[in-house]
PDB file of N, CA and C in Angstrom:
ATOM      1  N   UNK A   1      20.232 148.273 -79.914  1.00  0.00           N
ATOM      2  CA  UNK A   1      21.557 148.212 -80.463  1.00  0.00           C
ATOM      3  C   UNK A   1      21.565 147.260 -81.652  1.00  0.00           C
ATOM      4  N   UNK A   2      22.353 147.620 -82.617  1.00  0.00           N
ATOM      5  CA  UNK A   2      22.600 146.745 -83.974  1.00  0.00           C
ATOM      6  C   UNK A   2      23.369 145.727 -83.670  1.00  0.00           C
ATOM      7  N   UNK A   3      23.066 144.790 -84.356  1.00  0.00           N
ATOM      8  CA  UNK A   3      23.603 143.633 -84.324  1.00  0.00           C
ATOM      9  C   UNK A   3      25.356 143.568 -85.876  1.00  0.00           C
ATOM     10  N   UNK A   4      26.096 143.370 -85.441  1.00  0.00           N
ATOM     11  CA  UNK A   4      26.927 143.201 -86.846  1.00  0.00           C
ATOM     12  C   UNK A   4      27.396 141.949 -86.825  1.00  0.00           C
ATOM     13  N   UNK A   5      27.157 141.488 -88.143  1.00  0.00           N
ATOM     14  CA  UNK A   5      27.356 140.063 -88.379  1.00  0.00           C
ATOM     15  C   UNK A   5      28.391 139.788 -89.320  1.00  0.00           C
ATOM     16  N   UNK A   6      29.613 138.936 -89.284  1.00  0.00           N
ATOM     17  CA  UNK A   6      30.833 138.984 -90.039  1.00  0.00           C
ATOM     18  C   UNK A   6      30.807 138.389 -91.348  1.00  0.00           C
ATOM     19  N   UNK A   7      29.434 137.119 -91.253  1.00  0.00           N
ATOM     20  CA  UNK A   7      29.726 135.891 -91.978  1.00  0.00           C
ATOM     21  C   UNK A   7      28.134 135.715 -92.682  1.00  0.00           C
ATOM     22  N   UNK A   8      28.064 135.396 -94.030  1.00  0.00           N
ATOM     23  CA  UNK A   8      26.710 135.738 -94.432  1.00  0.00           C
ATOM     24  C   UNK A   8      25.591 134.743 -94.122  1.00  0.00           C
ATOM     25  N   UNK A   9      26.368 133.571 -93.563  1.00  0.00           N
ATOM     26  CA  UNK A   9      26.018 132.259 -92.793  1.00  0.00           C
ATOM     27  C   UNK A   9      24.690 132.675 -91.725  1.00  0.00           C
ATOM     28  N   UNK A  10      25.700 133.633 -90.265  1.00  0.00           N
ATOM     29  CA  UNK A  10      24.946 134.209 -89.839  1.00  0.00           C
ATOM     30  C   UNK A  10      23.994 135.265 -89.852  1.00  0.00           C
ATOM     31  N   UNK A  11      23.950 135.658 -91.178  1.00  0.00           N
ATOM     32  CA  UNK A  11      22.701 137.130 -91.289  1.00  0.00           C
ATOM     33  C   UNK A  11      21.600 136.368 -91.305  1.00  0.00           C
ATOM     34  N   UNK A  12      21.747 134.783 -91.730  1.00  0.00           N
ATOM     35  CA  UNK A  12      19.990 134.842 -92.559  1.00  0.00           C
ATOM     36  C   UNK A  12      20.094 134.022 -93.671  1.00  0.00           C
ATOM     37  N   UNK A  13      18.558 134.026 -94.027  1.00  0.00           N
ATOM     38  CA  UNK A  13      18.563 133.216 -95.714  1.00  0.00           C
ATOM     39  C   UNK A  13      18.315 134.692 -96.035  1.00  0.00           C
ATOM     40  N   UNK A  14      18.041 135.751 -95.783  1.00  0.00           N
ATOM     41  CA  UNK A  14      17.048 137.015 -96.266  1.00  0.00           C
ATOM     42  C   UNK A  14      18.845 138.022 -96.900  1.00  0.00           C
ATOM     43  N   UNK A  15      19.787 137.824 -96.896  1.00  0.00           N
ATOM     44  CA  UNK A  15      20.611 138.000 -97.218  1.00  0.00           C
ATOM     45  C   UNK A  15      20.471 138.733 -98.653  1.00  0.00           C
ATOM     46  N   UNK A  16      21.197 139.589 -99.796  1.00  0.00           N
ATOM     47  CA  UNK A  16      20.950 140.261-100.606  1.00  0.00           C
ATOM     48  C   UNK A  16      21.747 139.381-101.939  1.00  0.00           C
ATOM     49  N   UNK A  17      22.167 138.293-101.592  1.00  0.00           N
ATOM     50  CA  UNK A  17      22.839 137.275-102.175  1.00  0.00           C
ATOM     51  C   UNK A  17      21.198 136.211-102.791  1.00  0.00           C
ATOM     52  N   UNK A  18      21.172 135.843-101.708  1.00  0.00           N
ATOM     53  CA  UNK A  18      19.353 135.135-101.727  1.00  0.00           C
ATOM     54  C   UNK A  18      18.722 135.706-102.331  1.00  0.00           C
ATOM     55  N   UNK A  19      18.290 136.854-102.145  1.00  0.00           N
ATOM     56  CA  UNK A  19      17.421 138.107-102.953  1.00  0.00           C
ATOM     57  C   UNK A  19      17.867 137.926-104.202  1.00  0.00           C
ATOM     58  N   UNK A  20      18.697 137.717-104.758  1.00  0.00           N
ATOM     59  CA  UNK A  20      19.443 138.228-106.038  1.00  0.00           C
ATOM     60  C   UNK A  20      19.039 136.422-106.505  1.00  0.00           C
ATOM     61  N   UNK A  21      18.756 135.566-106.236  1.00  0.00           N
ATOM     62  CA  UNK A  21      19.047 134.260-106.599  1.00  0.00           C
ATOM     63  C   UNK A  21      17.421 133.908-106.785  1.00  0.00           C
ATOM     64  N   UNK A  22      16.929 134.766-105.946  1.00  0.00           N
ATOM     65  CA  UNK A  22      15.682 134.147-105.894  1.00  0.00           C
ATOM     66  C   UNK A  22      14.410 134.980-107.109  1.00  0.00           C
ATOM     67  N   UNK A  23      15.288 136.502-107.035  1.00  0.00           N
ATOM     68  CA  UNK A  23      14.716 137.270-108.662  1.00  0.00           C
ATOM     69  C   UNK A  23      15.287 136.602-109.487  1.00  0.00           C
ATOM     70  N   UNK A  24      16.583 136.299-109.832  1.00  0.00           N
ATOM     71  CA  UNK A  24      17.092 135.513-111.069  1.00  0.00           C
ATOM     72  C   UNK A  24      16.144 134.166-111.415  1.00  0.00           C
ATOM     73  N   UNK A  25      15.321 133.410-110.126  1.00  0.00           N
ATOM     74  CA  UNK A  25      15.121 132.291-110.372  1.00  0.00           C
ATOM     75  C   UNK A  25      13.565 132.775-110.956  1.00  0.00           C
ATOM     76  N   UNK A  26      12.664 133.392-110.196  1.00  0.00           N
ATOM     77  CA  UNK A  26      11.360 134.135-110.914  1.00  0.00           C
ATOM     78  C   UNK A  26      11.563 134.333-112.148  1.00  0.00           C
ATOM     79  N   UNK A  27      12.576 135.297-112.510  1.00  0.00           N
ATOM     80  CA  UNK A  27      13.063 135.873-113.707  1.00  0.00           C
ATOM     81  C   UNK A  27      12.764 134.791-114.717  1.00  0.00           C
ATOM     82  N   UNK A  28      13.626 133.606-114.503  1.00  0.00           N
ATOM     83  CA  UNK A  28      13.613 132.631-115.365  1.00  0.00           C
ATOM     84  C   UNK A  28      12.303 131.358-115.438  1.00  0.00           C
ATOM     85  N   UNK A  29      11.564 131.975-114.157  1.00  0.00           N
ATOM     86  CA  UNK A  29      10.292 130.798-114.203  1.00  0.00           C
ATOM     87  C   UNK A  29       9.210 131.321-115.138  1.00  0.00           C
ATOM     88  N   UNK A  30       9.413 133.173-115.497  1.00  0.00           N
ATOM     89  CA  UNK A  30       8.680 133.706-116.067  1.00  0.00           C
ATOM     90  C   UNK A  30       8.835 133.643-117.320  1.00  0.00           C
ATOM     91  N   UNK A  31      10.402 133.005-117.955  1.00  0.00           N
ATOM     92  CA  UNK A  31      10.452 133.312-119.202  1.00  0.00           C
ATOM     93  C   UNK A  31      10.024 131.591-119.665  1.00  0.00           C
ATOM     94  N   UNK A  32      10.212 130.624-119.206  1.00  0.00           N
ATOM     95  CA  UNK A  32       9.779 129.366-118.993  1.00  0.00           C
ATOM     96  C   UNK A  32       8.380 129.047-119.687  1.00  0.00           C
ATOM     97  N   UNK A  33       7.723 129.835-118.623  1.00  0.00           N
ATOM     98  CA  UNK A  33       6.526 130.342-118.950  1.00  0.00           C
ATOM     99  C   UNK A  33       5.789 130.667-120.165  1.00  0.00           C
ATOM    100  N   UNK A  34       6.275 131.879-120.208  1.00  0.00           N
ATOM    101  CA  UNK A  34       5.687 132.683-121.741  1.00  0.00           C
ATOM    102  C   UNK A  34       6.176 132.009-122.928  1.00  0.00           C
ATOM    103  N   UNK A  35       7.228 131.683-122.912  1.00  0.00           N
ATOM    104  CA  UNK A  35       7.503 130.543-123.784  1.00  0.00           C
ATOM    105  C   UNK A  35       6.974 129.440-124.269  1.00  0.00           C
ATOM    106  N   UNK A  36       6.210 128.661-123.053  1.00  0.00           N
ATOM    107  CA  UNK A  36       5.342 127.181-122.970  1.00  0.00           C
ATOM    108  C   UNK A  36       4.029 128.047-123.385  1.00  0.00           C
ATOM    109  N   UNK A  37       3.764 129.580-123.016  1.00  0.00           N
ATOM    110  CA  UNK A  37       2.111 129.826-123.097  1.00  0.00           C
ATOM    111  C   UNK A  37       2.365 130.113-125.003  1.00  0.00           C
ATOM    112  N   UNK A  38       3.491 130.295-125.765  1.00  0.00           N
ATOM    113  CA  UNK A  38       3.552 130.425-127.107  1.00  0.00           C
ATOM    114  C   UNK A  38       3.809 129.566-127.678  1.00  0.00           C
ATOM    115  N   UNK A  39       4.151 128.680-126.951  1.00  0.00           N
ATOM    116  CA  UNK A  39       3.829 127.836-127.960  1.00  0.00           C
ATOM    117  C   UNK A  39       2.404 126.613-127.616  1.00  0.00           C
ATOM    118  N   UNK A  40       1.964 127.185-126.982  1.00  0.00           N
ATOM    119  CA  UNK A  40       0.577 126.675-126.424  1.00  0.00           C
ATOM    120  C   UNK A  40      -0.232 127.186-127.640  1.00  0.00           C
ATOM    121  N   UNK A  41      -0.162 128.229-127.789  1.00  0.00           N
ATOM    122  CA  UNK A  41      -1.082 129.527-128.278  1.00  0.00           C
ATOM    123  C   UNK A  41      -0.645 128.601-129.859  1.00  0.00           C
ATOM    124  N   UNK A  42       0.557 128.987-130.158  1.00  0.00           N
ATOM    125  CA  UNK A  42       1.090 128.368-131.775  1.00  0.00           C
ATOM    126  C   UNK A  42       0.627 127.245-132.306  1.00  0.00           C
ATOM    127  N   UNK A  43       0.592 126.021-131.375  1.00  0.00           N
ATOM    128  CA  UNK A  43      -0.348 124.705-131.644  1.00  0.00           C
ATOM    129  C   UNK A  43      -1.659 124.953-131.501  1.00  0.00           C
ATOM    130  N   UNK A  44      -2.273 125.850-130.602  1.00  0.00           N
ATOM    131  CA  UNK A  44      -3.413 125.740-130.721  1.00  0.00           C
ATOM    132  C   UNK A  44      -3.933 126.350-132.033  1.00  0.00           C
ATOM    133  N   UNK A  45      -3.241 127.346-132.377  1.00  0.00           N
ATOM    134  CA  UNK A  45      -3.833 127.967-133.528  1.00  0.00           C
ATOM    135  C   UNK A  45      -3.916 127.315-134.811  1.00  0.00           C
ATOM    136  N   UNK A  46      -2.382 125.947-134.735  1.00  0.00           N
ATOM    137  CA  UNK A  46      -2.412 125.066-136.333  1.00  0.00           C
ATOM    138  C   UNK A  46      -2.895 123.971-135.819  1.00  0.00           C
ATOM    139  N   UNK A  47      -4.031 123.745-135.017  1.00  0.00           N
ATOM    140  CA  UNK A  47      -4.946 122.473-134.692  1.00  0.00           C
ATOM    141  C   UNK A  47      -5.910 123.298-135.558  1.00  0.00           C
ATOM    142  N   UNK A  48      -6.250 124.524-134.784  1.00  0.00           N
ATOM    143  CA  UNK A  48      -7.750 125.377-135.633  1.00  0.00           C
ATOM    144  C   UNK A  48      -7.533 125.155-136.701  1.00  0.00           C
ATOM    145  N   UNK A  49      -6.471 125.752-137.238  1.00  0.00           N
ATOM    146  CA  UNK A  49      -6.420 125.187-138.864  1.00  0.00           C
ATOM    147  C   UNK A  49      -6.633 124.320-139.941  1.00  0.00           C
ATOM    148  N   UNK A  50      -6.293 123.457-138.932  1.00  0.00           N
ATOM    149  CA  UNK A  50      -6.296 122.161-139.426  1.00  0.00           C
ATOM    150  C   UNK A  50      -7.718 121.874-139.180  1.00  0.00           C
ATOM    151  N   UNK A  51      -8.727 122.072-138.398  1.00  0.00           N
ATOM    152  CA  UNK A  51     -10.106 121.528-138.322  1.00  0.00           C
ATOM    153  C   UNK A  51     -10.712 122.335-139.506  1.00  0.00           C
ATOM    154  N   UNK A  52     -10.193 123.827-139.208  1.00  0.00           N
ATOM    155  CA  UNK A  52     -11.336 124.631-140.669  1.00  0.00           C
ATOM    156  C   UNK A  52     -10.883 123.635-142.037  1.00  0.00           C
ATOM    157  N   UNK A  53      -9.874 123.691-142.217  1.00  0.00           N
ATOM    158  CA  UNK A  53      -9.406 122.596-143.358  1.00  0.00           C
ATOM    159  C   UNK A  53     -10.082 121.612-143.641  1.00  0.00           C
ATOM    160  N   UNK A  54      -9.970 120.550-142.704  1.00  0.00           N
ATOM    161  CA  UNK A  54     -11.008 119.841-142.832  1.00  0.00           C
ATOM    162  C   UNK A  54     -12.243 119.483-143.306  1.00  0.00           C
ATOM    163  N   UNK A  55     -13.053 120.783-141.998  1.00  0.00           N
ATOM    164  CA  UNK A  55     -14.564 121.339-142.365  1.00  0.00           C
ATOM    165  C   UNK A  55     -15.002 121.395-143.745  1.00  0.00           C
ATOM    166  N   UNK A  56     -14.037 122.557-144.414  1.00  0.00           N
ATOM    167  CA  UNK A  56     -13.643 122.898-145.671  1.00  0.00           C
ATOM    168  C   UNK A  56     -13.900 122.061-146.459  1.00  0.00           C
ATOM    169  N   UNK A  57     -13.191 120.859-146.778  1.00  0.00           N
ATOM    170  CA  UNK A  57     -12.993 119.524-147.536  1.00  0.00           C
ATOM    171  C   UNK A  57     -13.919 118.882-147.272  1.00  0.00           C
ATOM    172  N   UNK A  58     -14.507 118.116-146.330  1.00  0.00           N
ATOM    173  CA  UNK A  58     -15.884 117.446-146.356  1.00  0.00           C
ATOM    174  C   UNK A  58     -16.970 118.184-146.624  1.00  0.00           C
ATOM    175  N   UNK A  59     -17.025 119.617-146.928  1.00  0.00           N
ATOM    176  CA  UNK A  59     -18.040 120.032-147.144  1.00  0.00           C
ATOM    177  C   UNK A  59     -18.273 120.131-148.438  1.00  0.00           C
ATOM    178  N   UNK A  60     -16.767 120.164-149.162  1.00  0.00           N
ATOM    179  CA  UNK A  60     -16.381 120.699-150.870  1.00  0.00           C
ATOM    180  C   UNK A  60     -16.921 119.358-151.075  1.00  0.00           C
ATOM    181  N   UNK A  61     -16.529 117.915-150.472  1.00  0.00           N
ATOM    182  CA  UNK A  61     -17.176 116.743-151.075  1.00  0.00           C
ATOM    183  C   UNK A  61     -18.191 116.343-151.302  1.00  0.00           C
ATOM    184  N   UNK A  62     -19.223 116.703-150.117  1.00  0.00           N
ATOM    185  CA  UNK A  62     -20.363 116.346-150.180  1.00  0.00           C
ATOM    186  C   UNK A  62     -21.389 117.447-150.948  1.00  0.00           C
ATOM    187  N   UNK A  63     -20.514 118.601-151.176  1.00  0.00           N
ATOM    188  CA  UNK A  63     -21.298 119.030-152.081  1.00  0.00           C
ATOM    189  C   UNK A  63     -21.122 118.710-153.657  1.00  0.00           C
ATOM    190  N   UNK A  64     -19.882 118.327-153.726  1.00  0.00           N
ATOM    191  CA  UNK A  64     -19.515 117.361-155.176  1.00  0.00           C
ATOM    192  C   UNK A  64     -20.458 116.346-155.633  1.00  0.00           C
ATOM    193  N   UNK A  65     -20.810 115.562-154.363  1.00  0.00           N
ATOM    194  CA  UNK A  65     -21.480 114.310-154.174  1.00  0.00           C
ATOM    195  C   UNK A  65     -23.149 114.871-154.676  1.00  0.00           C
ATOM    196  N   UNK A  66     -23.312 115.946-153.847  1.00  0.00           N
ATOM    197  CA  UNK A  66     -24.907 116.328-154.157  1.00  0.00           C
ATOM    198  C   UNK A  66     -25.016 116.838-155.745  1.00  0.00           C
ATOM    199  N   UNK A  67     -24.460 117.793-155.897  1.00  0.00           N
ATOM    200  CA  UNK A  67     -24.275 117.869-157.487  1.00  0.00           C
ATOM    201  C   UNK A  67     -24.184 117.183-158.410  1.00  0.00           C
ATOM    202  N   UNK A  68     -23.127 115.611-158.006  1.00  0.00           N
ATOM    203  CA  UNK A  68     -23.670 114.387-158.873  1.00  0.00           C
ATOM    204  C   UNK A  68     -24.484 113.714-159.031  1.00  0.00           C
ATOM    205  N   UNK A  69     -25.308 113.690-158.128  1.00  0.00           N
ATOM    206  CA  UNK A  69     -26.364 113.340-158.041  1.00  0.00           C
ATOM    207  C   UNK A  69     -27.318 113.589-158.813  1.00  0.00           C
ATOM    208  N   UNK A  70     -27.876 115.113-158.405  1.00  0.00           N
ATOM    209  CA  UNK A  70     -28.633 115.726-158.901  1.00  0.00           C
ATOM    210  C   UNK A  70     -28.806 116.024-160.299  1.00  0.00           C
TER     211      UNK A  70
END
């Protein structure tokens, strides 16, 4: 026999109220997420930059340097 329950107190935490609170809350841990992984991705990419840059420049110097030399 079924049980009928008046009050959403007594159904449960498993309730369709819960359900709905607990996708909304995923929902939003996921966008949290992809968000922190872009701009993860965005800094990481203008650090790279910034090292080829670098690379770039001490290499333009020291080849300045060898050329004066020579």
């Amino acid at each position: 026999m079924k049980s009928v329950y008046t009050n959403t107190v007594e159904r449960g935490i498993l309730t369709s109220a819960y359900k709905r609170e607990i996708k909304q809350s995923i929902s939003e841990s996921k966008r949290a997420t992809l968000s922190n992984m872009k701009s993860m991705i965005e800094t990481h990419q203008d650090h790279v930059q910034s090292q080829t840059g670098t690379i770039l420049r001490v290499a333009l110097f020291f080849g300045s340097i060898i050329m004066i030399i020579s």
